[in-house]
PDB file of N, CA and C in Angstrom:
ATOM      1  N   UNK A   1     -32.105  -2.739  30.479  1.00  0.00           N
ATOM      2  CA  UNK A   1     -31.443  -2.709  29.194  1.00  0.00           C
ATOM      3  C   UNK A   1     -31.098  -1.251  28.882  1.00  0.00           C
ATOM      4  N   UNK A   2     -29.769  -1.243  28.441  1.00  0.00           N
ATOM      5  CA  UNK A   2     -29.773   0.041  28.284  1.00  0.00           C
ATOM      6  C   UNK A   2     -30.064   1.200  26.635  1.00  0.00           C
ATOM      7  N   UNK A   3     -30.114   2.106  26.670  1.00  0.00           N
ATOM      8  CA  UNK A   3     -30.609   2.920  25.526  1.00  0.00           C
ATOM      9  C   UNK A   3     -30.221   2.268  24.127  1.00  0.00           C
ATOM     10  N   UNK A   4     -28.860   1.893  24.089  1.00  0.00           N
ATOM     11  CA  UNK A   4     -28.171   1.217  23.289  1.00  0.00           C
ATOM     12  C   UNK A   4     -28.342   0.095  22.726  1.00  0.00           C
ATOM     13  N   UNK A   5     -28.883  -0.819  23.876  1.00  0.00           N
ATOM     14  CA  UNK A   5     -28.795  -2.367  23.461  1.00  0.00           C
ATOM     15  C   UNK A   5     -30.219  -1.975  23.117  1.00  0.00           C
ATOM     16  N   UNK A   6     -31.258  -0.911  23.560  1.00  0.00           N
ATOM     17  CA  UNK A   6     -33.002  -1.440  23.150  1.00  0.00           C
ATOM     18  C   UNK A   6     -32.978  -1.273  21.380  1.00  0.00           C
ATOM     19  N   UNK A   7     -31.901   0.338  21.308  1.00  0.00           N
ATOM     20  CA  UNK A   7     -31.898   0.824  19.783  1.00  0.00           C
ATOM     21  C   UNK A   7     -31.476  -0.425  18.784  1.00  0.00           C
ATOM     22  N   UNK A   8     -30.391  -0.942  19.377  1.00  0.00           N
ATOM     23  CA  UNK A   8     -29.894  -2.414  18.687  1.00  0.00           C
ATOM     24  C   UNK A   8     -30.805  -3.496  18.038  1.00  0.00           C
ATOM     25  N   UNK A   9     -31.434  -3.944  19.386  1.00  0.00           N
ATOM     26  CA  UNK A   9     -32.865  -5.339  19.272  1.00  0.00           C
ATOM     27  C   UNK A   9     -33.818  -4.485  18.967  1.00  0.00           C
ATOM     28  N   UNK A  10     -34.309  -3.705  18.180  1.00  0.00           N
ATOM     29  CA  UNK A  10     -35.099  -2.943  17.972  1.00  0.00           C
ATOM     30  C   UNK A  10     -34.695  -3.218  16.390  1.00  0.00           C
ATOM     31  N   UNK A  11     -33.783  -2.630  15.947  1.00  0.00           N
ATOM     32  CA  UNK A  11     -33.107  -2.535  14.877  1.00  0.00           C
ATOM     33  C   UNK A  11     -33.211  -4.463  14.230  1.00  0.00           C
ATOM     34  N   UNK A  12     -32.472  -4.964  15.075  1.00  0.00           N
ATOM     35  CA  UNK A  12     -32.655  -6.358  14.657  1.00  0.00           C
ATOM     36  C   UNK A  12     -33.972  -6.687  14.129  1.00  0.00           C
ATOM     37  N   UNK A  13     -34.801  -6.750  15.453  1.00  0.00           N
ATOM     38  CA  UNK A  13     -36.222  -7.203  14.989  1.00  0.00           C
ATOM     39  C   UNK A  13     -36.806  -6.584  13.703  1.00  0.00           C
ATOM     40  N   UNK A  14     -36.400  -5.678  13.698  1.00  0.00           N
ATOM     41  CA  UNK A  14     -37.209  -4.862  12.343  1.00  0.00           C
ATOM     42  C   UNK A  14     -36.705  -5.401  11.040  1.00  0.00           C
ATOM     43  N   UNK A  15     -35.342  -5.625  11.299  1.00  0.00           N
ATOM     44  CA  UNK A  15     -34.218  -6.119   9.747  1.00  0.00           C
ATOM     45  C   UNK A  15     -35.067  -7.624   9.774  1.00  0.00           C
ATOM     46  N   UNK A  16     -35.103  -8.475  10.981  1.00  0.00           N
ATOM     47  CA  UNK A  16     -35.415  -9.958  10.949  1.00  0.00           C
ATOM     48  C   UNK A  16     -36.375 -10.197  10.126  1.00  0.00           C
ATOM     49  N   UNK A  17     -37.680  -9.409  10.529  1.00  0.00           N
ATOM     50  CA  UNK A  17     -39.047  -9.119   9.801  1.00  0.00           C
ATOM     51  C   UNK A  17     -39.531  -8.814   8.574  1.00  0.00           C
ATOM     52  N   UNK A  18     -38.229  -7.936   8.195  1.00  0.00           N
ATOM     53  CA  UNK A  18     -38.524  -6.908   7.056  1.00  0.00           C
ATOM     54  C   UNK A  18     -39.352  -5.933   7.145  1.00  0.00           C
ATOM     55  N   UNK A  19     -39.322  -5.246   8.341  1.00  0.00           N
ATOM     56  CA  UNK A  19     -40.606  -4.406   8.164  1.00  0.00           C
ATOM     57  C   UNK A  19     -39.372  -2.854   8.334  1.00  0.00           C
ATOM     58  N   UNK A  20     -40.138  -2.244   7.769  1.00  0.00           N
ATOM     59  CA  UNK A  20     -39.814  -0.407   7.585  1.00  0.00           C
ATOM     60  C   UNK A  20     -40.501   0.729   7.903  1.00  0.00           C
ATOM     61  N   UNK A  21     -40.557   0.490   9.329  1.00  0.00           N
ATOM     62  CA  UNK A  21     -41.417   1.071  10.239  1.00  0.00           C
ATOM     63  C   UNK A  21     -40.317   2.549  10.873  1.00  0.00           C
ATOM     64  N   UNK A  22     -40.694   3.629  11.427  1.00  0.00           N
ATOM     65  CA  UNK A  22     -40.423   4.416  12.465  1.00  0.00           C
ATOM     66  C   UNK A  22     -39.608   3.531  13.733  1.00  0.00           C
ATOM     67  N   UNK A  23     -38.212   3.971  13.652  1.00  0.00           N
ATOM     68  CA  UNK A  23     -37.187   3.238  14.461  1.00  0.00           C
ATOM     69  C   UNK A  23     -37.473   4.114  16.005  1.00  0.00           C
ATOM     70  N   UNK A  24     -38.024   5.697  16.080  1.00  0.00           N
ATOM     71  CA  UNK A  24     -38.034   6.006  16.865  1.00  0.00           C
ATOM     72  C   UNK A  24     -39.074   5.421  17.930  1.00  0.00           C
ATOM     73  N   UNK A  25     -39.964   5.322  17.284  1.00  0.00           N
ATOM     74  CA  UNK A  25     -41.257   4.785  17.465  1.00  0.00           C
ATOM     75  C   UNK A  25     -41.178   4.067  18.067  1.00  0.00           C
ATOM     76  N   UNK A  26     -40.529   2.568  17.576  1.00  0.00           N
ATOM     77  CA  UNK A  26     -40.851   1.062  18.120  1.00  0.00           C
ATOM     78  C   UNK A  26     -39.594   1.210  19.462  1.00  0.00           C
ATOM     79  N   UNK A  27     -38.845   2.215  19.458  1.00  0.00           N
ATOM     80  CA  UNK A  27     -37.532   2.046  20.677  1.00  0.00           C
ATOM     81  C   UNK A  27     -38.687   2.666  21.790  1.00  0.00           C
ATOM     82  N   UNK A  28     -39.290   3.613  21.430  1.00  0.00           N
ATOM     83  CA  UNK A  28     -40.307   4.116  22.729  1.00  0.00           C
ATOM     84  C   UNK A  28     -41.066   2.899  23.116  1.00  0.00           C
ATOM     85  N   UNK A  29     -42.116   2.331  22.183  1.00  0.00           N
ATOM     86  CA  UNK A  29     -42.396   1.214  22.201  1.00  0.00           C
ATOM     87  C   UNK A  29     -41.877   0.045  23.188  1.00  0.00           C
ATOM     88  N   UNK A  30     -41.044  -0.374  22.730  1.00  0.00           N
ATOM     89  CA  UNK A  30     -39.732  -1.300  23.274  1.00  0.00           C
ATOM     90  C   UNK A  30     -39.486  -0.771  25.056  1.00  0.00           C
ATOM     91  N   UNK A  31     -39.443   0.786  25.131  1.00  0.00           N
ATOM     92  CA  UNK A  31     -38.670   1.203  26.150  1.00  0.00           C
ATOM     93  C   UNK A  31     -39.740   0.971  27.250  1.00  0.00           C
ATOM     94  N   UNK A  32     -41.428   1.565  27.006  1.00  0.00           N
ATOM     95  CA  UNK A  32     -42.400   1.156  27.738  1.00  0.00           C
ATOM     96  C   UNK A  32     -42.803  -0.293  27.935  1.00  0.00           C
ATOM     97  N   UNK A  33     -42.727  -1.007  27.263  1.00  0.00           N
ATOM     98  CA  UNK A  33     -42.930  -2.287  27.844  1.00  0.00           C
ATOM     99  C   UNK A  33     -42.009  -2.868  28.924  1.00  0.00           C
ATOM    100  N   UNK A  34     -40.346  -2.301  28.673  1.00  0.00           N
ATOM    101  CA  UNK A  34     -39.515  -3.215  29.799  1.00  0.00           C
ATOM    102  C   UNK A  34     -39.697  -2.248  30.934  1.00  0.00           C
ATOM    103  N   UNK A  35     -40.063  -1.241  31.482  1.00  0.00           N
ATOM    104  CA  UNK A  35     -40.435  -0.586  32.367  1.00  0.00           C
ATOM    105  C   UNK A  35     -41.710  -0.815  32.710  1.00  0.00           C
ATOM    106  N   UNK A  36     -43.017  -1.143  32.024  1.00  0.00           N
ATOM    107  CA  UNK A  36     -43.952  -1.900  32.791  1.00  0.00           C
ATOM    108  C   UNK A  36     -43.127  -3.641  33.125  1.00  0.00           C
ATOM    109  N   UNK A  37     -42.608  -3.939  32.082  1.00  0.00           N
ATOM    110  CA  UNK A  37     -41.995  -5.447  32.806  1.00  0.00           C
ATOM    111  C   UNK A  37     -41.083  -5.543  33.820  1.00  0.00           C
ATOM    112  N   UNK A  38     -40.726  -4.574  34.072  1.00  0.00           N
ATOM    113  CA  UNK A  38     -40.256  -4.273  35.401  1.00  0.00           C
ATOM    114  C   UNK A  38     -41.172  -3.996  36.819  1.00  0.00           C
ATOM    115  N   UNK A  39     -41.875  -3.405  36.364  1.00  0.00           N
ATOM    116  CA  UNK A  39     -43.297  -2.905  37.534  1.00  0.00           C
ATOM    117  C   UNK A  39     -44.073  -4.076  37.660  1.00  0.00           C
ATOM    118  N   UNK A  40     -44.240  -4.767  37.068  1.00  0.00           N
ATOM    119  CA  UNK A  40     -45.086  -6.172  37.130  1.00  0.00           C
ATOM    120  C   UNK A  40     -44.133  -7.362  37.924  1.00  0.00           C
ATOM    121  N   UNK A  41     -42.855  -7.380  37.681  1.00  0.00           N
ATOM    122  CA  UNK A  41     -42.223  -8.457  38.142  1.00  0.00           C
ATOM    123  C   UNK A  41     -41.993  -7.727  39.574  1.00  0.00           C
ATOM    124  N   UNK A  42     -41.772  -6.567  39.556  1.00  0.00           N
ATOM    125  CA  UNK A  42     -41.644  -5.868  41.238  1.00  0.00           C
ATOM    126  C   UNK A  42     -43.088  -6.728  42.484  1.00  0.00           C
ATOM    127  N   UNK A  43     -44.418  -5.969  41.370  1.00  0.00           N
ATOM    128  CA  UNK A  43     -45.518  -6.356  42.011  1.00  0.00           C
ATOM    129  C   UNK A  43     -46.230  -7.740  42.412  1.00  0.00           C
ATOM    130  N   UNK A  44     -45.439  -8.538  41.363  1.00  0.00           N
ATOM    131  CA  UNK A  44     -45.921 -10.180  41.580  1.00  0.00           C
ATOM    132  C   UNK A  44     -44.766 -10.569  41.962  1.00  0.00           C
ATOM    133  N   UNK A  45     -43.902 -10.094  42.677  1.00  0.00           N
ATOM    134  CA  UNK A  45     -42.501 -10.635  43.954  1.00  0.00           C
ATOM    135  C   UNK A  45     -42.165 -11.814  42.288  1.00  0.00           C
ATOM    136  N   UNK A  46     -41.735 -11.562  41.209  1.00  0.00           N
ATOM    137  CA  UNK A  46     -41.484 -12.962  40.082  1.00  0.00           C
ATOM    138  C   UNK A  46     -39.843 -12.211  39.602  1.00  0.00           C
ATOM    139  N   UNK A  47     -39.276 -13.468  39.673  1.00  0.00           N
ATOM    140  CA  UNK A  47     -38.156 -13.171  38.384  1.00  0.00           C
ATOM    141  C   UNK A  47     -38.451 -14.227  37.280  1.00  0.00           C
ATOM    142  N   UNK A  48     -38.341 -13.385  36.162  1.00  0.00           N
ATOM    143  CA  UNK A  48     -38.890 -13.725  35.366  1.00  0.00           C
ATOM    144  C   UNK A  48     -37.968 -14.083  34.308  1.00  0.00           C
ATOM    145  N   UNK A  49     -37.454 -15.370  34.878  1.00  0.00           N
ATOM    146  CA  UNK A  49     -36.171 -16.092  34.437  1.00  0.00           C
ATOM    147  C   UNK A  49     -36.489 -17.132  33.231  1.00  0.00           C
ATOM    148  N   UNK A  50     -35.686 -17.790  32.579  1.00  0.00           N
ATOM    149  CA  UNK A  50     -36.269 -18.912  31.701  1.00  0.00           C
ATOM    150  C   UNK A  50     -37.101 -20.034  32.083  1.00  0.00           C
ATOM    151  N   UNK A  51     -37.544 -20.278  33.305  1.00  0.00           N
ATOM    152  CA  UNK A  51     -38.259 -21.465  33.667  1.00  0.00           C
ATOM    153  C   UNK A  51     -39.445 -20.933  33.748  1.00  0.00           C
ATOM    154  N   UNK A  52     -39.612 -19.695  34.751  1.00  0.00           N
ATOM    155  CA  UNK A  52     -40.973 -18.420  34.592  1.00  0.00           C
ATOM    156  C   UNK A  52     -41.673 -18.440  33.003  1.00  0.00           C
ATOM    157  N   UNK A  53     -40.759 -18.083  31.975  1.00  0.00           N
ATOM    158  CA  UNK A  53     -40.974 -17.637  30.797  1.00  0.00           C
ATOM    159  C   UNK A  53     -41.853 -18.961  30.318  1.00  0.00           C
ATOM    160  N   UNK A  54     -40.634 -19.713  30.514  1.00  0.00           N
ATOM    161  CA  UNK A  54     -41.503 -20.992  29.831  1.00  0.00           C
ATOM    162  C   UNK A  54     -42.565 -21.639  30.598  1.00  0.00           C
ATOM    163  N   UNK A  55     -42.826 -21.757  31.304  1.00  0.00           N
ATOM    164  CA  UNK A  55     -44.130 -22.394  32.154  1.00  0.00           C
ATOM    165  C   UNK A  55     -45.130 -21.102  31.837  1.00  0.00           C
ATOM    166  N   UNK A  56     -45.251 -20.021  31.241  1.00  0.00           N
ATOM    167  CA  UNK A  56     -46.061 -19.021  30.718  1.00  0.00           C
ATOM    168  C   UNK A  56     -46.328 -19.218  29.127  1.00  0.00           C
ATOM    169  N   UNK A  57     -46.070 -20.498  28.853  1.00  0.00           N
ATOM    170  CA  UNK A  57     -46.221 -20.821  27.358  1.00  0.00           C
ATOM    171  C   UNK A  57     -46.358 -22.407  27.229  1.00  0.00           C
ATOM    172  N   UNK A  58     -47.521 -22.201  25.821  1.00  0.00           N
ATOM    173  CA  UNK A  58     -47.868 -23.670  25.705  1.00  0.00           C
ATOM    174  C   UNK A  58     -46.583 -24.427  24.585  1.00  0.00           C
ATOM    175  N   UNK A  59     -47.154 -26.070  24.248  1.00  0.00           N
ATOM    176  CA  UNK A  59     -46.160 -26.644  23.720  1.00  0.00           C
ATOM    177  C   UNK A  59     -46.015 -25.661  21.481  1.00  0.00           C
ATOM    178  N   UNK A  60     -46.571 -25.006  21.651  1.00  0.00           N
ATOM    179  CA  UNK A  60     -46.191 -23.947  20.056  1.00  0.00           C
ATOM    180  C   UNK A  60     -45.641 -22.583  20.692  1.00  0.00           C
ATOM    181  N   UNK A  61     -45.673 -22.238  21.558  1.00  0.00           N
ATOM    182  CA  UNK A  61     -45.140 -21.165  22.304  1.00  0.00           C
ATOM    183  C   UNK A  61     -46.067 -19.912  22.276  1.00  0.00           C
ATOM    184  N   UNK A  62     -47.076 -20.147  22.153  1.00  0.00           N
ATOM    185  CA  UNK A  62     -47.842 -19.306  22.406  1.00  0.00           C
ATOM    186  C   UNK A  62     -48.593 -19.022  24.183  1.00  0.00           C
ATOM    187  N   UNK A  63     -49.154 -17.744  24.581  1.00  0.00           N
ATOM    188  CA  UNK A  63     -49.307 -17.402  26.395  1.00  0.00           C
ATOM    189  C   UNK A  63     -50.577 -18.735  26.208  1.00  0.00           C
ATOM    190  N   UNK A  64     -49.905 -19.861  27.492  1.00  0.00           N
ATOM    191  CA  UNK A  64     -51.057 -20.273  28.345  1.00  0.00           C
ATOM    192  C   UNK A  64     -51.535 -19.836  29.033  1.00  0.00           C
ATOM    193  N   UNK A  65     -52.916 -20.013  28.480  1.00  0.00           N
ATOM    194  CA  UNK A  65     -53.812 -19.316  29.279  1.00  0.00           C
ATOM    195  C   UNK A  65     -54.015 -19.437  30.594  1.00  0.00           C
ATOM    196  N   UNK A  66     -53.978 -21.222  30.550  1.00  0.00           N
ATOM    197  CA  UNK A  66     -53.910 -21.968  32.014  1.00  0.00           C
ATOM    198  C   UNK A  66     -53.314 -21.749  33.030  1.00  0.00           C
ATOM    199  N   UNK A  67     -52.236 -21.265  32.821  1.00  0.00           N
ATOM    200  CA  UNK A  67     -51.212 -20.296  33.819  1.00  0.00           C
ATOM    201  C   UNK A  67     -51.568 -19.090  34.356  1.00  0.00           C
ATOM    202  N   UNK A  68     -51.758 -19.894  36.043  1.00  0.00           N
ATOM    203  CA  UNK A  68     -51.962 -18.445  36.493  1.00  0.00           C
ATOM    204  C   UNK A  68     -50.954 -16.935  36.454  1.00  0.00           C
ATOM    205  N   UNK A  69     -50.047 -17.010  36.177  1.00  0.00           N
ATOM    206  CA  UNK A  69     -48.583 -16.227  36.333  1.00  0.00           C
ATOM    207  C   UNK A  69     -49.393 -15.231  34.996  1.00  0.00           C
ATOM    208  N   UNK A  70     -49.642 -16.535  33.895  1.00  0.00           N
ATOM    209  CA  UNK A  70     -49.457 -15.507  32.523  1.00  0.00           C
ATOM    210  C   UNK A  70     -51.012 -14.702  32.625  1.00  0.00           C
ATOM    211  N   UNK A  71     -52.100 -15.203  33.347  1.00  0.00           N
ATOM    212  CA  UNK A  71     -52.936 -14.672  33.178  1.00  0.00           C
ATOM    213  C   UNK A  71     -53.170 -13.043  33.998  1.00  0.00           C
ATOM    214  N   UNK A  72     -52.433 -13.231  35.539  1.00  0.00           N
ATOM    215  CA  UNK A  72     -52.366 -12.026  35.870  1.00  0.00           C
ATOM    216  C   UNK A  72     -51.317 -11.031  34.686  1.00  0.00           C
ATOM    217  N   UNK A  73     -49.922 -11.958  34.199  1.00  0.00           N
ATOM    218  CA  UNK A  73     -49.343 -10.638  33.479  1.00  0.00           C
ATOM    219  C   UNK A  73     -50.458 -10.156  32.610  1.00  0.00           C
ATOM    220  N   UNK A  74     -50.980 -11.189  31.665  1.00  0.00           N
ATOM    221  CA  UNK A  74     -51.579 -10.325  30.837  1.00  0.00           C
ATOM    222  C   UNK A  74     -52.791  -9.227  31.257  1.00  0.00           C
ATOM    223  N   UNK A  75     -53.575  -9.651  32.053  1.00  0.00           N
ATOM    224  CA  UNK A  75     -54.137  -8.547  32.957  1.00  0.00           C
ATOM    225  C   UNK A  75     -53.856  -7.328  33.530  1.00  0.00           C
ATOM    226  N   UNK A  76     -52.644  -7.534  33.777  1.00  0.00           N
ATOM    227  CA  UNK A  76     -51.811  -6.102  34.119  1.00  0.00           C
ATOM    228  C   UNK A  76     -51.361  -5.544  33.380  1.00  0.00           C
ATOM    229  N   UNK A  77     -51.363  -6.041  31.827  1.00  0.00           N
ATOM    230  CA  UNK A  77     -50.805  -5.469  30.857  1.00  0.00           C
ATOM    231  C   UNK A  77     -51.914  -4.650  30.231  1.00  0.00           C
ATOM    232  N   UNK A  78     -52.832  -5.112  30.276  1.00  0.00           N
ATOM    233  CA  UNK A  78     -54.532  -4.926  29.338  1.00  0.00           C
ATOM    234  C   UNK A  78     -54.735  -3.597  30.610  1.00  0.00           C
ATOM    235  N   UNK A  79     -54.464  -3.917  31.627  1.00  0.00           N
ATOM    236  CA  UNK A  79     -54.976  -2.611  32.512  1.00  0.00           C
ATOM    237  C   UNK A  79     -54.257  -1.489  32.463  1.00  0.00           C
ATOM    238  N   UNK A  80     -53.015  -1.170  31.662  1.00  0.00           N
ATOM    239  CA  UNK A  80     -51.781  -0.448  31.836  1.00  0.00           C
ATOM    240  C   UNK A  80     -52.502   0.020  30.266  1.00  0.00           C
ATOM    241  N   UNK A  81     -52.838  -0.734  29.291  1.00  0.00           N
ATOM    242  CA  UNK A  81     -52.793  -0.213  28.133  1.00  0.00           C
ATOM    243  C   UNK A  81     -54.327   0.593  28.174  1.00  0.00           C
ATOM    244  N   UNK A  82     -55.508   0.121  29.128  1.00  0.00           N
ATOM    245  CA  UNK A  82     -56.252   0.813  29.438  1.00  0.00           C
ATOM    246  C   UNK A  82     -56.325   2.466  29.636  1.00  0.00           C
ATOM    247  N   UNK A  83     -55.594   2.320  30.668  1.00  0.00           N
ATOM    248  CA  UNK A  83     -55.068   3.557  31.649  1.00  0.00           C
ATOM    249  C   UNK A  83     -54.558   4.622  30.868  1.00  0.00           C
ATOM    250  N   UNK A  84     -53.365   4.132  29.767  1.00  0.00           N
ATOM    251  CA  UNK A  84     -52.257   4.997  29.146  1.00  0.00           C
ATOM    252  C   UNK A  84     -52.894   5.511  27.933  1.00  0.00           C
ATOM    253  N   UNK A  85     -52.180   6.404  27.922  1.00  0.00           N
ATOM    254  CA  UNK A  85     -52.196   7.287  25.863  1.00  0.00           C
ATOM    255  C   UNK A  85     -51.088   5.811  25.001  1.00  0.00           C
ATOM    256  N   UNK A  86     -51.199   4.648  25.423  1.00  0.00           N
ATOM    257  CA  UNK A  86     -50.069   3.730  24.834  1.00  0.00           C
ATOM    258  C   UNK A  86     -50.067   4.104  23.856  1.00  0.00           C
ATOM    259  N   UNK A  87     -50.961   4.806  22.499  1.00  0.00           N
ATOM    260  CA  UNK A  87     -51.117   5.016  21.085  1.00  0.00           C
ATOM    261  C   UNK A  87     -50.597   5.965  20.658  1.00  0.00           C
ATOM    262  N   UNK A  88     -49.753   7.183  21.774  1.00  0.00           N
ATOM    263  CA  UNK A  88     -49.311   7.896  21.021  1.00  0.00           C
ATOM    264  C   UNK A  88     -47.702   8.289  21.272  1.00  0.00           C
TER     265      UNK A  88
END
């Protein structure tokens, strides 16, 4: 995604919400997650297409747990946020 479209859906989500948060903030935010979601779909050989997405979610749409797919992402995610300064 590029610089443009993250500043955009960034912008959206925030108007959708109502929240009035630091725009710079949540685009860094925004920018580190699709670059680990990139490193994760590299490492688990996954495209992580709409059928992926959805078989990683139960019938309210919240992560099944039951899924092995979602349980390594989230694992790799919890280990990345470990690792990193993610907080600043």
């Amino acid at each position: 995604m590029s610089v443009a479209h993250t500043v955009e859906s960034v912008q959206m989500w925030l108007q959708s919400c109502k929240r009035d948060e630091e725009l710079t903030l949540r685009v860094m935010v925004a920018t580190r997650a699709y670059e680990l979601a990139q490193r994760i779909e590299s490492q688990l050989h996954l495209s992580l297409n709409g059928s992926t997405v959805a078989s990683m979610l139960d019938e309210s749409l919240r992560l099944d747990f039951g899924s092995r797919v979602t349980r390594d992402i989230y694992q790799r995610c919890l280990n990345t946020l470990l690792m990193t300064r993610w907080y600043a």
